[in-house]
Protein backbone atom coordinates (compact mmCIF):
# COMPACT_ATOMS: atom_id res chain seq x y z
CA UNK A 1 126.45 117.06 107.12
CA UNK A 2 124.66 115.13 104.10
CA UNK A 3 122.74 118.05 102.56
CA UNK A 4 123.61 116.18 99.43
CA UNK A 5 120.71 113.00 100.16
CA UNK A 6 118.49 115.38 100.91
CA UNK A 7 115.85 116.37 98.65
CA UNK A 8 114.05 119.74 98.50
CA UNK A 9 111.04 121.13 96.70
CA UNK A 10 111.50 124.70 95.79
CA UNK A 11 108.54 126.70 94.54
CA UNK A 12 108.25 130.50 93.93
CA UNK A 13 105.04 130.95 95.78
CA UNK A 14 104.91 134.63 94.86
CA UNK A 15 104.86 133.86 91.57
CA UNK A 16 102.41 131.43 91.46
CA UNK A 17 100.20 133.16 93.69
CA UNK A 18 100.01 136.22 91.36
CA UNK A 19 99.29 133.94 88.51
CA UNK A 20 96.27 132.03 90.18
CA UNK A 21 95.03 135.49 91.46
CA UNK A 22 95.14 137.24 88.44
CA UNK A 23 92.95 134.30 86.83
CA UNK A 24 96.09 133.71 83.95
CA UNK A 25 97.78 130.54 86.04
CA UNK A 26 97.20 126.73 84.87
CA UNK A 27 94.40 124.95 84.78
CA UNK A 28 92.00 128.41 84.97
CA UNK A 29 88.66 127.70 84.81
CA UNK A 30 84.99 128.78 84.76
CA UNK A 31 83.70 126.31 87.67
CA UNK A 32 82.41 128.43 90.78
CA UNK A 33 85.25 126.29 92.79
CA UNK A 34 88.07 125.62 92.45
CA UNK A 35 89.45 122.24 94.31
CA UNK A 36 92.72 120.99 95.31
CA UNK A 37 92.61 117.52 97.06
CA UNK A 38 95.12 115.29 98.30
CA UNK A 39 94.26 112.16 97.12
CA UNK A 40 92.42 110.68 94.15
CA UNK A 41 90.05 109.13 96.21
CA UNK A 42 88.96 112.15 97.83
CA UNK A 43 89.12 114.00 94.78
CA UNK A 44 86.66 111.75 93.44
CA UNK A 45 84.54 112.03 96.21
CA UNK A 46 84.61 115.59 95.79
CA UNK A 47 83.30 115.19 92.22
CA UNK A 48 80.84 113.00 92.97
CA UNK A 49 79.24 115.95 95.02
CA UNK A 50 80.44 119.13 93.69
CA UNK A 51 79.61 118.18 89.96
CA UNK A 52 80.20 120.56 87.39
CA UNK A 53 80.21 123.39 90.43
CA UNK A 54 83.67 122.42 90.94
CA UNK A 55 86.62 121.93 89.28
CA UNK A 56 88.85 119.19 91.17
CA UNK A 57 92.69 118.24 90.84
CA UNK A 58 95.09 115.54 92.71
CA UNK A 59 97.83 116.31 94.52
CA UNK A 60 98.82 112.78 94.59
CA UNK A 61 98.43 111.26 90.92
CA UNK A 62 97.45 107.57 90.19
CA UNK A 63 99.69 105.26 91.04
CA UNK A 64 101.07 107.55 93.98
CA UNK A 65 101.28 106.67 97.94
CA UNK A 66 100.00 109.43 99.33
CA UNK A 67 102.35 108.12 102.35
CA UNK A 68 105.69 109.13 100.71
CA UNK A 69 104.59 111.41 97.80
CA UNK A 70 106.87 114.66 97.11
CA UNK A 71 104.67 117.51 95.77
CA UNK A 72 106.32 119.66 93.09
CA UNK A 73 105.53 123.12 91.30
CA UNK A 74 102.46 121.97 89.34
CA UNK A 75 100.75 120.87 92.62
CA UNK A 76 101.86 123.95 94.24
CA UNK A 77 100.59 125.89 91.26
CA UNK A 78 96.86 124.17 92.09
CA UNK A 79 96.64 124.57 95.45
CA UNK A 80 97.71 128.78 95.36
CA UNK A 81 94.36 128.93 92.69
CA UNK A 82 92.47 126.42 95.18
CA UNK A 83 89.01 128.32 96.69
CA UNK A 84 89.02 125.31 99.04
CA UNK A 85 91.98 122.09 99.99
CA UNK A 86 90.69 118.51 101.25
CA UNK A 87 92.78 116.45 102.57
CA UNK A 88 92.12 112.96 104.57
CA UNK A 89 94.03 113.87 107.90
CA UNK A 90 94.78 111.48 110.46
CA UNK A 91 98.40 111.48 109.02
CA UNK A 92 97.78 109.78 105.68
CA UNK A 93 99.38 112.52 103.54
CA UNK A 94 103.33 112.64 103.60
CA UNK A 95 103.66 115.81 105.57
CA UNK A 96 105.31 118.01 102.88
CA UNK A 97 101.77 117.86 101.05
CA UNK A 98 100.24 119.37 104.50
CA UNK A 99 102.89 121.92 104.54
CA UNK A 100 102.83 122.99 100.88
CA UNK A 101 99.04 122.94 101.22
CA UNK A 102 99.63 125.44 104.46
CA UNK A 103 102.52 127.82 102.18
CA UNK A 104 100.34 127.90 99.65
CA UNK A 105 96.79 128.23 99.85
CA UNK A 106 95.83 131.81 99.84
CA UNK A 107 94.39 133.68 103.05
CA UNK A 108 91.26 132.22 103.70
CA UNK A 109 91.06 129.40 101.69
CA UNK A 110 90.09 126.75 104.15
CA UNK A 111 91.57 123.46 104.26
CA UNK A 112 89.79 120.83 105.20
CA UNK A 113 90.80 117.02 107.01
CA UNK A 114 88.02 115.57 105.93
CA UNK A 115 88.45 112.30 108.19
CA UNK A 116 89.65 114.29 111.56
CA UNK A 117 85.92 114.96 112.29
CA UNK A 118 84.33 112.03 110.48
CA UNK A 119 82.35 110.62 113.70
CA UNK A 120 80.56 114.29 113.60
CA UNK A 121 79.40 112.97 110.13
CA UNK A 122 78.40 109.34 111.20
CA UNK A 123 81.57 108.00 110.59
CA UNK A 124 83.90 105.69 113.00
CA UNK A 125 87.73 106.10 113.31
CA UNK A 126 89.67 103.25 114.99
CA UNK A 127 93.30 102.95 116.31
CA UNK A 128 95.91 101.85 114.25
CA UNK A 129 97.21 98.52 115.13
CA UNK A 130 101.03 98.04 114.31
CA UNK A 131 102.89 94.44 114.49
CA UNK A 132 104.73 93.23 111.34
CA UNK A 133 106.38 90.36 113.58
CA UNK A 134 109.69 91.31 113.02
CA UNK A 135 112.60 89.10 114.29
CA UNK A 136 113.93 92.36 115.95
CA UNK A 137 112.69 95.30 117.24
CA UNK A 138 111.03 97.99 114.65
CA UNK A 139 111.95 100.91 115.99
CA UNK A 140 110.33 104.24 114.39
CA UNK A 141 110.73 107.83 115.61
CA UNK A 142 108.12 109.98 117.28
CA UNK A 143 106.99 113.66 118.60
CA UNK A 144 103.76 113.94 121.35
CA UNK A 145 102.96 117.09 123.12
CA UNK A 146 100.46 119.98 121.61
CA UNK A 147 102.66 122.64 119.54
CA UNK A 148 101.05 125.90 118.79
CA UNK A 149 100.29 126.97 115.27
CA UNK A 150 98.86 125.62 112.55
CA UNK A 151 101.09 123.33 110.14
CA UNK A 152 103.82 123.69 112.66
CA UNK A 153 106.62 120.87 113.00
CA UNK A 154 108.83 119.96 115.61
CA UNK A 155 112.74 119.03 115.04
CA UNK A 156 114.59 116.61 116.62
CA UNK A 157 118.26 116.91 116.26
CA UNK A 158 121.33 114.21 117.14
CA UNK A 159 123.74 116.31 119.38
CA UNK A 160 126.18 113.66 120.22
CA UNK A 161 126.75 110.35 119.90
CA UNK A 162 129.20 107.79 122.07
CA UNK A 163 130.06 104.70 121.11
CA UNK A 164 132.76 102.05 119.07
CA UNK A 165 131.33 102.94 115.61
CA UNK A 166 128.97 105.34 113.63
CA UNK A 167 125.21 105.73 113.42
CA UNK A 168 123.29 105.94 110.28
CA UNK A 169 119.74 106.94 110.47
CA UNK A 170 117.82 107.22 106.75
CA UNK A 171 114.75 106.11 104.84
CA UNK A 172 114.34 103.97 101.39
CA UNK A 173 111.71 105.58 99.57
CA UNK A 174 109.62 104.02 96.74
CA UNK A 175 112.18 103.71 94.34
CA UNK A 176 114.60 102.27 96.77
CA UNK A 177 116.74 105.60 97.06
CA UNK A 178 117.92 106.75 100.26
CA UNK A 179 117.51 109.53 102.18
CA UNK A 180 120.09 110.03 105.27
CA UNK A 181 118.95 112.05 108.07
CA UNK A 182 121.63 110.95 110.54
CA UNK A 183 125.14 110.52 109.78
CA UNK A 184 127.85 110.41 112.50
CA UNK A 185 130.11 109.33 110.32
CA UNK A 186 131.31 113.07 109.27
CA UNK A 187 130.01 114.28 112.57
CA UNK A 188 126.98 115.55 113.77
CA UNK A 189 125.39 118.88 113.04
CA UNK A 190 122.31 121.14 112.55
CA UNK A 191 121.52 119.03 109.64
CA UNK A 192 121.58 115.63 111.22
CA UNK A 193 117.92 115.71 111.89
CA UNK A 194 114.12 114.79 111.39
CA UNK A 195 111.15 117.25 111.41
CA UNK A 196 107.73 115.76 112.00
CA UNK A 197 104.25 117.32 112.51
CA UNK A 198 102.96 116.36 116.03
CA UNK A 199 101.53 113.99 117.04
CA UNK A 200 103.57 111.72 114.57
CA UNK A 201 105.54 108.98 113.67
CA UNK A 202 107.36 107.39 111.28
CA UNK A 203 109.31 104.58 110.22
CA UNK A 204 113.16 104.63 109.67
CA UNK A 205 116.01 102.31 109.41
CA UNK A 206 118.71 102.48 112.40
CA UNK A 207 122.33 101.53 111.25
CA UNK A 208 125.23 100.80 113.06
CA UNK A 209 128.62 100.22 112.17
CA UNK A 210 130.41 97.95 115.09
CA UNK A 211 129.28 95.83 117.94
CA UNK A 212 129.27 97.83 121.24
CA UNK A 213 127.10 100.31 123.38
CA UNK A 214 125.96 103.80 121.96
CA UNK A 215 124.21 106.39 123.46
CA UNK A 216 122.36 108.89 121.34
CA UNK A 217 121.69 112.44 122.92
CA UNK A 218 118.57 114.69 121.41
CA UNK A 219 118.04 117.79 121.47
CA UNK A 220 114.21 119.33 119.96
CA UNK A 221 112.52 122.58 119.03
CA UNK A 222 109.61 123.22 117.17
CA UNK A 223 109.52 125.30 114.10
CA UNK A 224 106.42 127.30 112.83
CA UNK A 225 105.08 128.32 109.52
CA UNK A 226 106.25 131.90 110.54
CA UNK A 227 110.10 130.69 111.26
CA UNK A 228 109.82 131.14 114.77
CA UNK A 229 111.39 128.26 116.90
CA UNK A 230 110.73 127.14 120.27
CA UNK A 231 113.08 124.64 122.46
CA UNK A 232 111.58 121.54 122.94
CA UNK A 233 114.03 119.81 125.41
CA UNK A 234 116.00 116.81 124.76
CA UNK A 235 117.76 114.16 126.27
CA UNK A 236 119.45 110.20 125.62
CA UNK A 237 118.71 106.79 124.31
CA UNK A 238 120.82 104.08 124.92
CA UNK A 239 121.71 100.70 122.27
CA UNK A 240 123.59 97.43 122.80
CA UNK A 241 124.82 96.52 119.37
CA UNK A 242 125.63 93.24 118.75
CA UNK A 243 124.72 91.02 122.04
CA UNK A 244 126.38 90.73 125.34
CA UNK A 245 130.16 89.76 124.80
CA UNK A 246 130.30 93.68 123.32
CA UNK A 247 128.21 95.80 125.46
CA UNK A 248 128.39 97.34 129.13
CA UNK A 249 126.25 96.43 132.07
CA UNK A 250 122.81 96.45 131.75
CA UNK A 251 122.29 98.36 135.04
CA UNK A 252 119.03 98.04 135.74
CA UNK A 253 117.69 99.32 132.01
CA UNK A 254 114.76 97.24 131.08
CA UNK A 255 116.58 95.72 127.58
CA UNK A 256 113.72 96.13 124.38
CA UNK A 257 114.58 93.62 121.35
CA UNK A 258 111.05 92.76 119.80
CA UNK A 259 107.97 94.99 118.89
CA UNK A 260 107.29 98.22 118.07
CA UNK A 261 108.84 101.20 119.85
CA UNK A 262 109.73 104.66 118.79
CA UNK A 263 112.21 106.97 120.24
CA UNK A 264 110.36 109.90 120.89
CA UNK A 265 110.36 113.88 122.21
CA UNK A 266 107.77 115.12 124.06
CA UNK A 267 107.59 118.71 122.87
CA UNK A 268 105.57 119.93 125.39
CA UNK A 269 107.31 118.04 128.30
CA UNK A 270 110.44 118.76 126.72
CA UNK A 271 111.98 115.27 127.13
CA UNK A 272 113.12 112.13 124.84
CA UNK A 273 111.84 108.83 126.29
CA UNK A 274 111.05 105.22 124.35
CA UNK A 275 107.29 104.67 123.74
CA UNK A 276 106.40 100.97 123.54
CA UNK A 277 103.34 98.52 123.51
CA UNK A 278 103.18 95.90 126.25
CA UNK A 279 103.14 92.33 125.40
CA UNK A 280 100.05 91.02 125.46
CA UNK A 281 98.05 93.88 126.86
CA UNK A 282 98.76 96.41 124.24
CA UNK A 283 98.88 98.95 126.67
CA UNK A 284 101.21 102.22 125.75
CA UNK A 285 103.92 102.55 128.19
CA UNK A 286 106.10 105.37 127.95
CA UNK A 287 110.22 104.53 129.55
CA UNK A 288 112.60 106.79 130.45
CA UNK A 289 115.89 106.89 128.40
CA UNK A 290 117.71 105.95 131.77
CA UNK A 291 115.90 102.85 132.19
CA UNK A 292 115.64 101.28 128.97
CA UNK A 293 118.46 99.77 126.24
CA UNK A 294 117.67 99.28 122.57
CA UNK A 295 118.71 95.87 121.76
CA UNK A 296 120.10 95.67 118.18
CA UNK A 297 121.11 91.65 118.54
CA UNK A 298 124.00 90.03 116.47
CA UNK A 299 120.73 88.75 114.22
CA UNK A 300 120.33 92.16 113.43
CA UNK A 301 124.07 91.67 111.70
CA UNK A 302 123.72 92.27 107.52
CA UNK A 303 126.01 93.22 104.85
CA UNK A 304 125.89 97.24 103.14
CA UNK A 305 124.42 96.93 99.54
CA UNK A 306 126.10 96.35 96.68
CA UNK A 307 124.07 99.57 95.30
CA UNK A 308 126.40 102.66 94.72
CA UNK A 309 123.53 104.84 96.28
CA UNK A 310 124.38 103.15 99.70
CA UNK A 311 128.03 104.16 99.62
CA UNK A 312 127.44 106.13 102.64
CA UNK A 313 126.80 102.92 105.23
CA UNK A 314 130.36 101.91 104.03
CA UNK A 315 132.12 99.85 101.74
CA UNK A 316 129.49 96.91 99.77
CA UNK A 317 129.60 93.63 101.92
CA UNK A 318 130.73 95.53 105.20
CA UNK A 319 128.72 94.03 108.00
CA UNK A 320 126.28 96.50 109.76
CA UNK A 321 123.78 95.65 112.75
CA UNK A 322 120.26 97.27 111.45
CA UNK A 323 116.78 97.99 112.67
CA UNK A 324 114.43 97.77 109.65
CA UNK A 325 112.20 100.68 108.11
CA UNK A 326 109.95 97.48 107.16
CA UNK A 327 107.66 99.96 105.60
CA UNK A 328 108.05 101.45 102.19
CA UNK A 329 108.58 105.00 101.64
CA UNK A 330 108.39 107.59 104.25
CA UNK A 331 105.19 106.86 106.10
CA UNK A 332 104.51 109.38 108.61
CA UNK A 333 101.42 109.01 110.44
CA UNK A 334 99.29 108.88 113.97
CA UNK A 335 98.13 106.71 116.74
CA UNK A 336 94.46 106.31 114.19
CA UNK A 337 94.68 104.66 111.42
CA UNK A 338 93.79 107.00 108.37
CA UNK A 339 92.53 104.01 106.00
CA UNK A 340 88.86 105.29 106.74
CA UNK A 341 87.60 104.62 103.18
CA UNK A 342 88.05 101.16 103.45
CA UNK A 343 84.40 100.85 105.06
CA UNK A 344 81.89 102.01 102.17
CA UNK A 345 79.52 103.68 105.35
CA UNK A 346 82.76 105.82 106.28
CA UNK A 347 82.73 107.32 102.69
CA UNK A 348 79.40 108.42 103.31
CA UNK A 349 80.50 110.08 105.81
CA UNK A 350 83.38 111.52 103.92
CA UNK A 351 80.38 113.06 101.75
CA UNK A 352 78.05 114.33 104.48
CA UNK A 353 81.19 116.58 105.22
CA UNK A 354 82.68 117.51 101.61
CA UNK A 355 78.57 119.11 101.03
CA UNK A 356 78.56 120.96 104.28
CA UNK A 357 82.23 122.28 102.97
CA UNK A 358 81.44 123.31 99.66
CA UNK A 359 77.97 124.57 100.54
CA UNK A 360 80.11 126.82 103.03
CA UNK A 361 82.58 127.88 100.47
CA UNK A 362 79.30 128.02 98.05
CA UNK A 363 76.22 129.20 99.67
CA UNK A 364 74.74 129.67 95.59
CA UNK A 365 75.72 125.88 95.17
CA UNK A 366 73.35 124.45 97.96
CA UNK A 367 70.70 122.89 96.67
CA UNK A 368 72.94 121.13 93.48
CA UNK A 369 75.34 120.00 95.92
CA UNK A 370 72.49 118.36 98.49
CA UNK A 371 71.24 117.18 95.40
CA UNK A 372 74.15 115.31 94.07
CA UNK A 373 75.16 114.19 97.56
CA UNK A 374 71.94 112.39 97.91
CA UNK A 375 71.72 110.77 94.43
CA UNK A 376 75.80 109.35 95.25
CA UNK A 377 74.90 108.17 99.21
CA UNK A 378 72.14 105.69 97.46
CA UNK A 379 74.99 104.48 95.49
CA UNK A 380 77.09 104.46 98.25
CA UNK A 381 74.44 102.34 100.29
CA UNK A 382 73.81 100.30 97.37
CA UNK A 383 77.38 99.64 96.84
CA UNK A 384 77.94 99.04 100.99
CA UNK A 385 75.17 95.89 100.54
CA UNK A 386 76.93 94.95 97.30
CA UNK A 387 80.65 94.70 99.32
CA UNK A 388 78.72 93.11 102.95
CA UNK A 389 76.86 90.37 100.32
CA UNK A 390 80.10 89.75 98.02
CA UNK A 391 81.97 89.28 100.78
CA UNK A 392 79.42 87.31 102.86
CA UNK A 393 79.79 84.67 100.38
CA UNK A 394 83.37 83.72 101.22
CA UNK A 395 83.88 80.51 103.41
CA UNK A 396 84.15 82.17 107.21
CA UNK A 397 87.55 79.85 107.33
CA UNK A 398 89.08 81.86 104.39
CA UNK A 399 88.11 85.48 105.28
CA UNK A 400 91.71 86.43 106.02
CA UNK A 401 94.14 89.04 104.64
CA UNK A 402 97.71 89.22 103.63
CA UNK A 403 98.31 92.02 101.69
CA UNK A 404 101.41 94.38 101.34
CA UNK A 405 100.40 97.25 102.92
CA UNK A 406 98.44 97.88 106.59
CA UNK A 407 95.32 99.54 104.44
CA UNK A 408 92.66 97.27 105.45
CA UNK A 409 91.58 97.54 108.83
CA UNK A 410 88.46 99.07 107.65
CA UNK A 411 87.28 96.75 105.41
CA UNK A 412 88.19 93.51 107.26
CA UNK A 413 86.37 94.89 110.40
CA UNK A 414 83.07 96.23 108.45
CA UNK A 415 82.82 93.31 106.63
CA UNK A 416 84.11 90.34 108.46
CA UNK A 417 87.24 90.07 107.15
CA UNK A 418 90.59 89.48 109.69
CA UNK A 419 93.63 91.01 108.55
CA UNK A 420 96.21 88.32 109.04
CA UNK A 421 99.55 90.13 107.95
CA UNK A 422 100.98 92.45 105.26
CA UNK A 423 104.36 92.20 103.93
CA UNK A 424 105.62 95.23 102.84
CA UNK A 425 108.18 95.40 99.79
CA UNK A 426 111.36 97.44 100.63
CA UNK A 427 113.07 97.99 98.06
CA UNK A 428 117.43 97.19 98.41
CA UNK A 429 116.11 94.81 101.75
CA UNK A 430 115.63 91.11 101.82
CA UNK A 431 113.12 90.55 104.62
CA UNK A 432 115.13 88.15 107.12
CA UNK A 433 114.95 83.98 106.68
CA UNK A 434 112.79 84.00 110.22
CA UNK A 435 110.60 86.41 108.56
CA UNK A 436 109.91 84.45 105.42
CA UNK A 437 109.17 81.76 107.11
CA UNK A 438 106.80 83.34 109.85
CA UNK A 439 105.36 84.50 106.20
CA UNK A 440 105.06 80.50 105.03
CA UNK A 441 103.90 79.56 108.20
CA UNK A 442 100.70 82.16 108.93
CA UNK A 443 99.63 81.35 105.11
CA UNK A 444 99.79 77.38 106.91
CA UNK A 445 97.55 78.00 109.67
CA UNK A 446 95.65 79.91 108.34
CA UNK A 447 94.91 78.19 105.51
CA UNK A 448 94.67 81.36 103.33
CA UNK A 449 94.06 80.51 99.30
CA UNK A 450 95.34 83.37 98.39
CA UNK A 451 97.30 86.75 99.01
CA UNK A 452 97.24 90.28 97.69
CA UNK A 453 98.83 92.84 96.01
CA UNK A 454 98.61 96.63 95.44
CA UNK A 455 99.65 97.48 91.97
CA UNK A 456 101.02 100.31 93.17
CA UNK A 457 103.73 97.72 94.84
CA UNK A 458 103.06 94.38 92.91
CA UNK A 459 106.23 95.18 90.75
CA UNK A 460 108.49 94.62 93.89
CA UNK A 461 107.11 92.23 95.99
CA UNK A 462 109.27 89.07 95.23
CA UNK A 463 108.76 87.82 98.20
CA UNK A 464 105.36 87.58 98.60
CA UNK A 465 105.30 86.33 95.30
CA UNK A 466 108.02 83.58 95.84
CA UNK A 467 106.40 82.45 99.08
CA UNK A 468 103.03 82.50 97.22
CA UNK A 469 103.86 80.26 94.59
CA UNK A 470 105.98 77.82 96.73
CA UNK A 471 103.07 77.52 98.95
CA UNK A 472 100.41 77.03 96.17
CA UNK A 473 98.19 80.10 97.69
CA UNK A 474 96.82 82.36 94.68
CA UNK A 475 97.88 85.96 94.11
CA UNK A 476 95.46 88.50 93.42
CA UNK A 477 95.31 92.36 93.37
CA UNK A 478 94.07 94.75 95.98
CA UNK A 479 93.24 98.45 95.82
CA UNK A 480 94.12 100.43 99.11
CA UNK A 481 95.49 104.07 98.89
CA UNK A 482 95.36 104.91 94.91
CA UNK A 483 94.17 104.11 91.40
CA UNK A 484 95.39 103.56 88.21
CA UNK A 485 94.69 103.10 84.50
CA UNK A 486 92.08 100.17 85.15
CA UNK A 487 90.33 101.39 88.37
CA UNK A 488 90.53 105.07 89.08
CA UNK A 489 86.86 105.98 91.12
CA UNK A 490 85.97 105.00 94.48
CA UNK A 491 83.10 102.80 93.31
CA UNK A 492 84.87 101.03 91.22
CA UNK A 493 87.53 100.39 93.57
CA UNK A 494 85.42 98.98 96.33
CA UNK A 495 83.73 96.89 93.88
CA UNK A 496 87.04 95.66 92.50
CA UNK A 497 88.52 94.42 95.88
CA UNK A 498 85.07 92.54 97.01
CA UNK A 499 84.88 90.93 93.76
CA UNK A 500 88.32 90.08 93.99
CA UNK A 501 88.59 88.98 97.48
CA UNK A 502 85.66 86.30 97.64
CA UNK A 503 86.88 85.36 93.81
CA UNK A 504 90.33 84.34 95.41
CA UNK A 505 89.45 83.30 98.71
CA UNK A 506 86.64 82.07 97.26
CA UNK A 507 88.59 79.04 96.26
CA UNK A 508 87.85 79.72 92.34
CA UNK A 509 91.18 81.19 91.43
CA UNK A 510 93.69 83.59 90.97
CA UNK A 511 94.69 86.56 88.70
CA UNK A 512 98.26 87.84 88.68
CA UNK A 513 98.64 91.89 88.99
């Protein structure tokens, strides 16, 4: 019952559909494709190949996450004239570009993930690894189990909760505006829910209101493109709010209060369970909600924001117990992490595919597209030795990472790098004092020179910024999911970042974003 947080793109596809078919809509042109991408580093990838065959456009604009973006009318407007969509897959895209791309794109248009079959194209894809070191547990929320239908989405609604206070369950986006998606506070309904594609996750923050023991009953369906709906099962999660003087008897639950979990339905089994990581093992275990409690400890214990936007936790200065977002923006994504550009020899295998895609969509365009593809993978191969030797050149002590976003798996592991954290800015949310200082004391040990910022985020990250200057490590700029007005092509973002990183772990400096 908080329709009002909720924000909704509304687009006339009829409309725009008869003005891309009858060749009169935006952005007409004489190219023999047209080419709606997700991101601007595919886009560019795209153009790289397709030339002046193609005519390419953005969904997500410089300076965008891709992660959280909301598409409006204009992208709709360029995907409904699109002969052919790319997208990266894997999860990068917020999934309301995947679904607009799926209302949208006339009948037969395909719509490619470039990176879901990248091994087929000599590429590797490797697991996403997910430990921000929080001094409580991060907590995200989940869906597994195959769903029929393509750009279908499966629902997860709150049914009923029990316990001493209310639950809020929302996400900060960007800006630092939320959006509440649980709210028992005026009682629960249809609309006190989250829709996810399978297969998915994301982060959210979990707020409660008073000390005590809640349990949270779910109830699922799936929903396709069509507007059928299928039930999906349900069931309950249990949390102890506020340590052990307030809550019931364990009774045998296994208690979780560190780590990363994610309450989760199982569409196809049609039950809710907890899916966790075991220490030290990483292994996925998957716990009933009858034998596990979600520990939200009296650490967990902050104050509602001052901000009026933030009215609906409660009064400013209340306390609340909370399990962090931690992440910025709504960042839905998968068990692999989608960051596949990161390792130049990946992007040549994001080109091996985008030919064999437009040559499909363009038999007459063969032998220009094999022909630009080749000229760009020599620069892609030169440019792979160019990042390998750059790199190479940094003291094997100082070849670590702390950036503000998880981007970087990709390059650290193709080029010897080791990612040794990423604080991520959230807007409204002080990171906690145990945090900070796990912050001061990997930049200690590890003996980092510097850290790194995306621009993207470099206007709100205090903190790394505060901890960088009190610890006399440089601060230097990093290019992970976007461009902007300095770099905005692939090569000259992969050039950027080696140059950067051996320049500031290099020991020679640091440049402020």
């Amino acid at each position: 019952m908080h329709s009002a947080l909720r924000r909704t793109v509304l687009a006339s596809t009829g409309v725009l559909l008869l003005a891309a078919c009858s060749g009169i809509g935006p952005g007409a042109s004489d190219a023999a494709l047209n080419v709606s991408a997700s991101t601007g580093v595919i886009a560019d990838l795209v153009r790289q190949v397709g030339g002046e065959r193609v005519d390419v456009t953005s969904i997500v604009p410089h300076h965008g996450d891709p992660h959280s973006y909301e598409p409006g009318p204009g992208d709709t407007a360029e995907v409904a004239r699109a002969d052919i969509v790319f997208s990266n897959g894997l999860l990068l895209e917020e999934p309301g570009i995947i679904k607009m791309i799926h209302n949208n794109a006339r009948e037969g248009v395909p719509k490619v993930e470039v990176a879901a079959r990248l091994e087929q194209f000599g590429g590797t894809v490797m697991k996403l690894e997910e430990d921000l070191g929080l001094d409580v547990l991060w907590l995200g929320w989940a869906v597994e189990g195959a769903v029929a239908g393509a750009g279908a989405q499966v629902r997860t609604t709150a049914v009923k909760l029990t316990g001493p206070g209310d639950l809020h369950v929302y996400l900060t986006d960007t800006l630092g505006n939320p959006t509440s998606y649980i709210n028992s506070a005026d009682g629960l309904d249809a609309d006190d829910s989250f829709a996810l594609p399978p297969e998915a996750h994301t982060h959210v923050n979990w707020v409660f209101t008073e000390p005590g023991t809640y349990h949270l009953t779910l109830s699922g369906r799936t929903e396709g493109l069509d507007g059928t709906t299928t039930d999906a099962g349900g069931g309950t999660v249990t949390f102890t709010v506020g340590g052990a003087e307030h809550n019931e008897p364990a009774a045998g639950r296994e208690s979780l209060d560190a780590g990363h979990a994610d309450v989760t339905l199982n569409a196809q089994r049609k039950s809710v369970y907890v899916r966790t990581d075991k220490k030290g093992t990483g292994e996925r275990v998957r716990l009933p909600g009858a034998a596990v409690a979600l520990n939200v400890p009296d650490r967990a214990r902050q104050q509602v924001p001052e901000q009026e936007q933030f009215r609906f936790l409660g009064e400013s200065g209340r306390d609340i117990w909370v399990l962090p977002q931690a992440v910025v923006g709504k960042h839905v994504h998968g068990d692999m992490d989608p960051h596949t550009w990161g390792d130049v020899s990946n992007a040549e295998a994001y080109v091996r595919r985008i030919q064999a895609e437009l040559t499909r969509a363009d038999p007459d365009g063969k032998a220009v597209y094999e022909r630009n593809a080749q000229v760009y993978l020599r620069t892609l191969a030169a440019l792979h030795k160019e990042v390998a030797d750059t790199l190479a050149t940094v003291p094997p002590a100082h070849r670590k990472l702390i950036t503000t976003h998880d981007a970087f798996g990709y390059l650290a592991k193709a080029y010897g790098m080791e990612v040794a954290g990423f604080v991520v800015p959230v807007p409204n949310q002080e990171p906690s004092a145990a945090e900070v200082e796990k912050l001061r004391r990997t930049i200690r040990e590890k003996k980092v020179p510097a850290v790194f910022l995306e621009p993207n985020l470099a206007a709100r990250a205090d903190v790394l910024r505060r901890v960088a200057r009190d610890e006399g490590v440089g601060l230097c700029t990093i290019y992970g999911d976007s461009f902007d007005d300095k770099v905005h092509d692939y090569v000259a973002m992969m050039r950027h970042n080696a140059g950067e990183l051996a320049r500031c772990l290099g020991g020679k400096g640091s440049s402020t974003p």
